[in-house]
C-alpha atoms as a PDB file:
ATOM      1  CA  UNK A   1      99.132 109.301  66.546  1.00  0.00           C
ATOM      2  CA  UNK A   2     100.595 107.628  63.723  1.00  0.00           C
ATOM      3  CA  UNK A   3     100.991 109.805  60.329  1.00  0.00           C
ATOM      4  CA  UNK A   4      98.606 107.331  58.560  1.00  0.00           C
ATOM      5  CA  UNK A   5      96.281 107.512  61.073  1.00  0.00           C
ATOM      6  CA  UNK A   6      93.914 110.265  59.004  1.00  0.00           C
ATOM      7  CA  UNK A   7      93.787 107.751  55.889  1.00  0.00           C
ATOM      8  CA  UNK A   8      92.849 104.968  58.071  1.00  0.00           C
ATOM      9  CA  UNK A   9      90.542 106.921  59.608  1.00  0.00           C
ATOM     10  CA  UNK A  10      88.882 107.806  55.921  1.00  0.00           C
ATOM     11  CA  UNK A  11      89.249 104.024  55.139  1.00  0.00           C
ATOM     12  CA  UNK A  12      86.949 103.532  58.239  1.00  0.00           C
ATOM     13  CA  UNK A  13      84.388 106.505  57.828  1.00  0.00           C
ATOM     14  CA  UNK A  14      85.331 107.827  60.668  1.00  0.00           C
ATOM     15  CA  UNK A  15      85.318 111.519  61.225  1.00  0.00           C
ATOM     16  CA  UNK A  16      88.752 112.942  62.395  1.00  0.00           C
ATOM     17  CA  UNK A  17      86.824 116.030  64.151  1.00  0.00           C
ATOM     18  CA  UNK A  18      84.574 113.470  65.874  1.00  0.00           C
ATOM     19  CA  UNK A  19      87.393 110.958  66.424  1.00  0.00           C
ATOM     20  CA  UNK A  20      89.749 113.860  67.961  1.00  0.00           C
ATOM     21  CA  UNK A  21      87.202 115.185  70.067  1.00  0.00           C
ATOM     22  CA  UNK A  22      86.386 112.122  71.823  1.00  0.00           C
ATOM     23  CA  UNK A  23      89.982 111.217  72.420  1.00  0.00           C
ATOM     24  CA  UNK A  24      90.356 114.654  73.959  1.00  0.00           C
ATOM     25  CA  UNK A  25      87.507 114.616  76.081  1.00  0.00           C
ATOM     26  CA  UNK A  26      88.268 110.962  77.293  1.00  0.00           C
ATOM     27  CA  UNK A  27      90.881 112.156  79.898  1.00  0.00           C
ATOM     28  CA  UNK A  28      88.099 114.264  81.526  1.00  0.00           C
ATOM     29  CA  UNK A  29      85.516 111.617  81.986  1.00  0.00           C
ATOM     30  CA  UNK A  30      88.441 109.619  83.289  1.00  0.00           C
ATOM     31  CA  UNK A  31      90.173 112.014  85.346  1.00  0.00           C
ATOM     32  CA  UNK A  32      87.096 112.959  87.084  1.00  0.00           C
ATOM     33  CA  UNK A  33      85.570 109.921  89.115  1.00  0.00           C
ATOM     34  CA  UNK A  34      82.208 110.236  91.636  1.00  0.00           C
ATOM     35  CA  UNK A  35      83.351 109.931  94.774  1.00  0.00           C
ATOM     36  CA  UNK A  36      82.075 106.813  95.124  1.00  0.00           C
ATOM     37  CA  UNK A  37      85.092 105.487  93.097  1.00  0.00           C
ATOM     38  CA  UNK A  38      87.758 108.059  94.928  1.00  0.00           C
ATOM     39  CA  UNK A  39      86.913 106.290  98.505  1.00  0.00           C
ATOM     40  CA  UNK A  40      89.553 103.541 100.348  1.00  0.00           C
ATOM     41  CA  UNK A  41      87.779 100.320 100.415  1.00  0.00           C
ATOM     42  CA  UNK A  42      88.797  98.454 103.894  1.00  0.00           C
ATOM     43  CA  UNK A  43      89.682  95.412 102.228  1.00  0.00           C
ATOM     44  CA  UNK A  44      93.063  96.994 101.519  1.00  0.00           C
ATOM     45  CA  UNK A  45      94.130  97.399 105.244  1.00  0.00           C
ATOM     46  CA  UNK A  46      93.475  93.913 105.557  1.00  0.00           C
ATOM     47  CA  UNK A  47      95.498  92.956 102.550  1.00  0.00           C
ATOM     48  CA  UNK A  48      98.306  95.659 103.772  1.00  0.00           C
ATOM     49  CA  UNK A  49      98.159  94.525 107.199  1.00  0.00           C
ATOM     50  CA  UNK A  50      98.217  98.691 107.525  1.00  0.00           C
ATOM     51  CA  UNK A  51      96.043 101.754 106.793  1.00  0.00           C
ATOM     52  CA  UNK A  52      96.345 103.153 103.118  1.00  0.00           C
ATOM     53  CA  UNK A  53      98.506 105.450 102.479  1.00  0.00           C
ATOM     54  CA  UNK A  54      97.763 108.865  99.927  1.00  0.00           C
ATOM     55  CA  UNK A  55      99.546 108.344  96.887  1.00  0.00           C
ATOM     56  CA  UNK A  56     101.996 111.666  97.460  1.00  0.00           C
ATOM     57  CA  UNK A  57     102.958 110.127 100.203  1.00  0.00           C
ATOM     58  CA  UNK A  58     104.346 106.808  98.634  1.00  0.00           C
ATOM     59  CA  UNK A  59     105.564 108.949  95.531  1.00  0.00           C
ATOM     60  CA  UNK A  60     107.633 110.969  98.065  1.00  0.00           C
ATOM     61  CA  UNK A  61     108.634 107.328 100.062  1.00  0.00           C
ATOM     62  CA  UNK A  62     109.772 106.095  96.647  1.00  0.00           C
ATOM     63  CA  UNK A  63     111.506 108.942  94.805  1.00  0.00           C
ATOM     64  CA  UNK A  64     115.120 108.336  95.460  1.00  0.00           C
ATOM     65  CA  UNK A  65     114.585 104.899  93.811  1.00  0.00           C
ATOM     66  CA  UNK A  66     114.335 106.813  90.627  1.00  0.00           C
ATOM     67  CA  UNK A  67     117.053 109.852  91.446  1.00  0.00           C
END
């Protein structure tokens, strides 16, 4: 947050409690999807040309790139 942002946010009529609590709270309705949106579709083995793979999996595959 920029250290103007309160006075914009008074320039706006914005609330800074209301304005701070939905950016807080916007990670957990993000973080938290239905499982509907968690599931693999099968359009990305075709794509691959292999099974997905879990994410740890390519973070642990990838890692030394970044050592």
């Amino acid at each position: 947050m920029s250290t103007d942002q309160p006075a914009r946010w008074a320039k706006s009529g914005a609330r800074p409690r209301r304005v701070r609590a939905f950016v807080d709270g916007t990670p957990d309705v993000l973080g938290l999807p239905l499982p509907a949106g968690q599931r693999v579709s099968p359009e990305i083995e075709k794509v691959l040309g292999h099974p997905a793979a879990p994410f740890a999996a390519w973070a642990e595959r990838v890692l030394p790139v970044f050592r």
